[in-house]
C-alpha atoms as a PDB file:
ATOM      1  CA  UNK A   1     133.640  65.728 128.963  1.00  0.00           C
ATOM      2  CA  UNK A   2     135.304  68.766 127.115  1.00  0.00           C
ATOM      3  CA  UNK A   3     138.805  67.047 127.904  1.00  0.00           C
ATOM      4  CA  UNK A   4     137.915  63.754 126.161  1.00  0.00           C
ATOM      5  CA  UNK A   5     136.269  65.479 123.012  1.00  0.00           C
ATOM      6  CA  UNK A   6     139.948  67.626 123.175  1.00  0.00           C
ATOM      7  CA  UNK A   7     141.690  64.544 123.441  1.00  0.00           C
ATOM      8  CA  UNK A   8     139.906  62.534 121.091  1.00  0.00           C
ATOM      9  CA  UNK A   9     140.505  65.748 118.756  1.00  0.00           C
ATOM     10  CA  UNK A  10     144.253  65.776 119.432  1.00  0.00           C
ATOM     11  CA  UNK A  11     144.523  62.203 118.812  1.00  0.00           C
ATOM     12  CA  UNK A  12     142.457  62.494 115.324  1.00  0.00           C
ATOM     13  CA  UNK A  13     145.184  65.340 114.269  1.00  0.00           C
ATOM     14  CA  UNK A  14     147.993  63.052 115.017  1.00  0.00           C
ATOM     15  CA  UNK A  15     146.568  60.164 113.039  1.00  0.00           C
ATOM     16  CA  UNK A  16     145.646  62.519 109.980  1.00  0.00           C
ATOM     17  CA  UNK A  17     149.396  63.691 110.147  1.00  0.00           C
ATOM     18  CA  UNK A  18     150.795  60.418 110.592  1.00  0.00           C
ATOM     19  CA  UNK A  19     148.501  59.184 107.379  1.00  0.00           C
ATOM     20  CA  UNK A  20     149.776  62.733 105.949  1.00  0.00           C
ATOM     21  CA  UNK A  21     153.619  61.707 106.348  1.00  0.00           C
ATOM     22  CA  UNK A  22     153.607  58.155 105.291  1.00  0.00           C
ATOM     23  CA  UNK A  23     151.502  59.271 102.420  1.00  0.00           C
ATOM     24  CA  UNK A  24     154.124  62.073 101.195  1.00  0.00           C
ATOM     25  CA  UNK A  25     156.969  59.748 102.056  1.00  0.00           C
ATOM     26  CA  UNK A  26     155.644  57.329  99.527  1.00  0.00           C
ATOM     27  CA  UNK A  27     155.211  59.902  96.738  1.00  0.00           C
ATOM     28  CA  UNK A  28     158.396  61.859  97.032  1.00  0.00           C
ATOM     29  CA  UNK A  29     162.181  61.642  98.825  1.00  0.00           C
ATOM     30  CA  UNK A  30     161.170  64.677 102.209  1.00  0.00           C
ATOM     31  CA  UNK A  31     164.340  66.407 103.023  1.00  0.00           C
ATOM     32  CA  UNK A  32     164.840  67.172 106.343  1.00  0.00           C
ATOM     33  CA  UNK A  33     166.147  70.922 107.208  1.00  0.00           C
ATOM     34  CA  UNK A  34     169.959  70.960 108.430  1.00  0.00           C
ATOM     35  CA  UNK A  35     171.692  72.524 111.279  1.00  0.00           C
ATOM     36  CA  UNK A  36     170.805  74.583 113.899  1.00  0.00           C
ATOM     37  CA  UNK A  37     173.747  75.920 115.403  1.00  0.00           C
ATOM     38  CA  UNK A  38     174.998  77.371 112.312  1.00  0.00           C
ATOM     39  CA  UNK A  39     172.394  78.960 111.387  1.00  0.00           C
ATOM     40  CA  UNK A  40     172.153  80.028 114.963  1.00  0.00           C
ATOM     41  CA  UNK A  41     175.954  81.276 115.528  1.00  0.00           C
ATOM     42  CA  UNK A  42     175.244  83.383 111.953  1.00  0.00           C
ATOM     43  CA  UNK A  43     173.770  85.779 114.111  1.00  0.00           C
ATOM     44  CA  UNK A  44     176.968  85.907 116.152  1.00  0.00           C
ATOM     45  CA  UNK A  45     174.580  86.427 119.572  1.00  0.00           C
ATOM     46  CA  UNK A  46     176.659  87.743 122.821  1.00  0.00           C
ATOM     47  CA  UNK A  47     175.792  86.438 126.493  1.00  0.00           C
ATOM     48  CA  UNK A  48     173.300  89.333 126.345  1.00  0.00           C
ATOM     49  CA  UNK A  49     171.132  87.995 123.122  1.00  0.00           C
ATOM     50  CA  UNK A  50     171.491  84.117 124.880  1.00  0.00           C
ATOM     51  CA  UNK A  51     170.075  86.007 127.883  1.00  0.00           C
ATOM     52  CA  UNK A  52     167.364  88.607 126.774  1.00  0.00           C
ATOM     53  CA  UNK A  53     165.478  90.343 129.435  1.00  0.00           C
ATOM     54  CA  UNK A  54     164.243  87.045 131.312  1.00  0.00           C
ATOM     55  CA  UNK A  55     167.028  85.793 132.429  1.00  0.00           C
ATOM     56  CA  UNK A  56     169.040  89.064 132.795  1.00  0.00           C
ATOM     57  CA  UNK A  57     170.202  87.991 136.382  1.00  0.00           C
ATOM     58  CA  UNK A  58     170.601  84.286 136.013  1.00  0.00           C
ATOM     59  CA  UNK A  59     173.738  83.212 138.436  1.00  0.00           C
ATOM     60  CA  UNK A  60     175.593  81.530 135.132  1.00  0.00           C
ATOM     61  CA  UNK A  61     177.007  81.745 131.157  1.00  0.00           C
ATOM     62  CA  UNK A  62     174.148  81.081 129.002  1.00  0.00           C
ATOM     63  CA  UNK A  63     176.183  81.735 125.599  1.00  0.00           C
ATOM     64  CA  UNK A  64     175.824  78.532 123.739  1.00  0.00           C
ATOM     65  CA  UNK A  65     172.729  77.380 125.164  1.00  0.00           C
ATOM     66  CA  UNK A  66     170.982  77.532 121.978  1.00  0.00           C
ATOM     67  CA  UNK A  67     168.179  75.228 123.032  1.00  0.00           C
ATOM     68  CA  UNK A  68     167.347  78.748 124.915  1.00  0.00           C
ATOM     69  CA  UNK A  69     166.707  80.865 122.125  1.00  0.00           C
ATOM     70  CA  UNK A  70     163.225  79.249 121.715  1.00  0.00           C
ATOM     71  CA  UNK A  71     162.314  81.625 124.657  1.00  0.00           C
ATOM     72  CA  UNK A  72     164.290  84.051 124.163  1.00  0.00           C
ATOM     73  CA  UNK A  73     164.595  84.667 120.843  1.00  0.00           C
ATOM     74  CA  UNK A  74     161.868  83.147 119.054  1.00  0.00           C
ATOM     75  CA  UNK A  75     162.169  85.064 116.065  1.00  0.00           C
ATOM     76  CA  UNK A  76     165.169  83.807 115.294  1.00  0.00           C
ATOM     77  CA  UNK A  77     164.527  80.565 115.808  1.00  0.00           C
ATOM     78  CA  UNK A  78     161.003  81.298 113.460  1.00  0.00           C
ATOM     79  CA  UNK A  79     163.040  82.639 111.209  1.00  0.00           C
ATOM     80  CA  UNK A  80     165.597  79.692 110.576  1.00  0.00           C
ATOM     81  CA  UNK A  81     162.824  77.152 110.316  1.00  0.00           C
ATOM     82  CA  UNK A  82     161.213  79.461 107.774  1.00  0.00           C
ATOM     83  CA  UNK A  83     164.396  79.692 105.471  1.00  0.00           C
ATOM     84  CA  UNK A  84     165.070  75.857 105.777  1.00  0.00           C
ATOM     85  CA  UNK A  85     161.229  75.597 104.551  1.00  0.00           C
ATOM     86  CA  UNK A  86     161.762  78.120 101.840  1.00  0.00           C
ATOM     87  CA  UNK A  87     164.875  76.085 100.815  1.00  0.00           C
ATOM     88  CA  UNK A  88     162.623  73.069 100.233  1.00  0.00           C
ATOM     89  CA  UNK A  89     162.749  70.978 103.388  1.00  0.00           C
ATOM     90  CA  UNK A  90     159.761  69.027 104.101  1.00  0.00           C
ATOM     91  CA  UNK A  91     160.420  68.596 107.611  1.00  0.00           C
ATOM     92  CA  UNK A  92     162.454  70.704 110.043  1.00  0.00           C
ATOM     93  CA  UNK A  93     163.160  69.567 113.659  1.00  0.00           C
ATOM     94  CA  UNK A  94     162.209  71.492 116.921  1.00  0.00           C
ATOM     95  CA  UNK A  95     165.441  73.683 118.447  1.00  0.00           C
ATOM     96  CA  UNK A  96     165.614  70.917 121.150  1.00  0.00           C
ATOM     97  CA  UNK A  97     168.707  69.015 120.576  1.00  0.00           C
ATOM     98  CA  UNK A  98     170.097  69.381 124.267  1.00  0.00           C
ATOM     99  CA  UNK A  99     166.930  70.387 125.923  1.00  0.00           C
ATOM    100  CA  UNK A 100     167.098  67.829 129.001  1.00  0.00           C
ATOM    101  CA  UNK A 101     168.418  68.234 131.964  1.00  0.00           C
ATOM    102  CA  UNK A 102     171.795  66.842 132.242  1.00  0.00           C
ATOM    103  CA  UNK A 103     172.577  69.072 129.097  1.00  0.00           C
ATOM    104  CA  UNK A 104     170.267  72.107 130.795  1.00  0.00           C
ATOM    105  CA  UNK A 105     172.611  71.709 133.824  1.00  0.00           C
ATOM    106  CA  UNK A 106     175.618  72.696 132.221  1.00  0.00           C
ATOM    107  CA  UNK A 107     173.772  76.434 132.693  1.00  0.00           C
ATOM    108  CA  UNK A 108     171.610  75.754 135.910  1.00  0.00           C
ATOM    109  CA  UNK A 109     168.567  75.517 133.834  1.00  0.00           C
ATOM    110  CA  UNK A 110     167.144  72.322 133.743  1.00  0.00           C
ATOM    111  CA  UNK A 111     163.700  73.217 135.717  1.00  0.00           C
ATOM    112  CA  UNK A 112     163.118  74.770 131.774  1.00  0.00           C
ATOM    113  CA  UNK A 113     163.471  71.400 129.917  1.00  0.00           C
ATOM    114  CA  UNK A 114     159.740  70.765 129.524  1.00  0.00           C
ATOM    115  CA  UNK A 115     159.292  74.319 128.695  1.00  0.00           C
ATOM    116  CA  UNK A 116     161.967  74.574 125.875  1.00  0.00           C
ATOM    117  CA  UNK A 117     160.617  71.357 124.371  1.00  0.00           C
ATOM    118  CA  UNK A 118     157.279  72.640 124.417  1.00  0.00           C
ATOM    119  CA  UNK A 119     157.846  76.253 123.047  1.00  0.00           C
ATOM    120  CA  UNK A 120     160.309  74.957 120.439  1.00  0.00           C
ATOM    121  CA  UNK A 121     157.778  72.477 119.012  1.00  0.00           C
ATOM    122  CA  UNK A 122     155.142  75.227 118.852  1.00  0.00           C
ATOM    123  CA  UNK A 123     157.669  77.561 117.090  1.00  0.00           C
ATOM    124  CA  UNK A 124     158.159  74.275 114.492  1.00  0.00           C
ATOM    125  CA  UNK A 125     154.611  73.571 114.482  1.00  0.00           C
ATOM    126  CA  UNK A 126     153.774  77.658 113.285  1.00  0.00           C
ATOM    127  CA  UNK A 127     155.944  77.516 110.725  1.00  0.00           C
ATOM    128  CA  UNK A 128     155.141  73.855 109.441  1.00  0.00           C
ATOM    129  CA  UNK A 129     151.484  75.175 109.268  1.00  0.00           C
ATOM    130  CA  UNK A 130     152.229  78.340 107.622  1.00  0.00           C
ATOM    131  CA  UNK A 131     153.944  76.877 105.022  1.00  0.00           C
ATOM    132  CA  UNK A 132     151.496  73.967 104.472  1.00  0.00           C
ATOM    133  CA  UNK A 133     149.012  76.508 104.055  1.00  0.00           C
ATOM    134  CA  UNK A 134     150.352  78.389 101.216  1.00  0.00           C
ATOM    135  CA  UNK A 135     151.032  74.422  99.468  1.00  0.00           C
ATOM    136  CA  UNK A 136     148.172  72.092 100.815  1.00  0.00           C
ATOM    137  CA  UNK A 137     149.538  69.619  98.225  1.00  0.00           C
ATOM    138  CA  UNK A 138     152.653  69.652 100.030  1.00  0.00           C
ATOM    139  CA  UNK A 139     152.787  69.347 103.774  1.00  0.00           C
ATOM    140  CA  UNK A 140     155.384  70.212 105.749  1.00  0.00           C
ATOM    141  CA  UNK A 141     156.380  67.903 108.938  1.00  0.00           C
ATOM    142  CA  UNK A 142     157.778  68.344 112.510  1.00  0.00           C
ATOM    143  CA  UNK A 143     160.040  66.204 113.946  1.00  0.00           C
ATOM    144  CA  UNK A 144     161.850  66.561 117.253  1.00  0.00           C
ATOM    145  CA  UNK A 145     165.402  66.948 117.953  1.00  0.00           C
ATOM    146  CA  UNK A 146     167.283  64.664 120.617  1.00  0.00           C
ATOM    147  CA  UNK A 147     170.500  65.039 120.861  1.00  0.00           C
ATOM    148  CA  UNK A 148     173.201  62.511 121.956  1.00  0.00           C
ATOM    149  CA  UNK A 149     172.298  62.633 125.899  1.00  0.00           C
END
């Protein structure tokens, strides 16, 4: 029973965001955040920062996987969505833009596609409700990123 009263719940959220977006589409122009990967490579990471202490030993180059960063290095990740929100953007997309595996397989890591896309839409979702918070008139919006695979 506690499933269906969660599920009903989720489902109620969705709508209410939904309503939320086409409302605040109809009132204003939303401007999406930008790119990723610059913001990412203006950290200028090294195989070690791609890597982080989980995946220390994996058997390949993870440099450039920057769909990985969600795990291991969420605060950078937390970080760019918060700067494209303090920039104005009313919607910023999850860190996911080649998390699937044929992309993941480029670095023997596509067992972690469901967990990427669910960590990075967290991380979007935080800072989306952080920042609606401090602006209820103005909610904030997560979309996800799919890339061209």
């Amino acid at each position: 029973m506690n499933d269906a009263i969660e599920g009903a719940g989720e489902a109620r959220r969705r709508r209410d965001k939904t309503t939320a977006l086409h409302k605040a589409a109809r009132e204003r122009i939303l401007i999406i955040d930008g790119a990723m990967g610059t913001m990412i490579q203006q950290h200028k990471l090294e195989e070690e920062g791609y890597r982080a202490e989980r995946f220390a030993d994996h058997s390949k180059d993870v440099k450039g996987n920057n769909d990985l960063l969600v795990l291991t290095q969420p605060k950078i990740i937390e970080e760019i969505h918060d700067q494209y929100l303090a920039a104005g953007a009313d919607i910023v997309e999850t860190n996911t833009f080649n998390a699937q595996r044929i992309s993941l397989a480029d670095y023997h890591m596509e067992p972690l596609a469901y967990e990427i896309n669910l960590v990075a839409a967290q991380l979007a979702r935080a800072a989306v409700d952080r920042w609606s918070a401090r602006t209820p008139d103005r909610p904030r919006f997560v979309a996800g990123a799919i890339g061209p695979t």
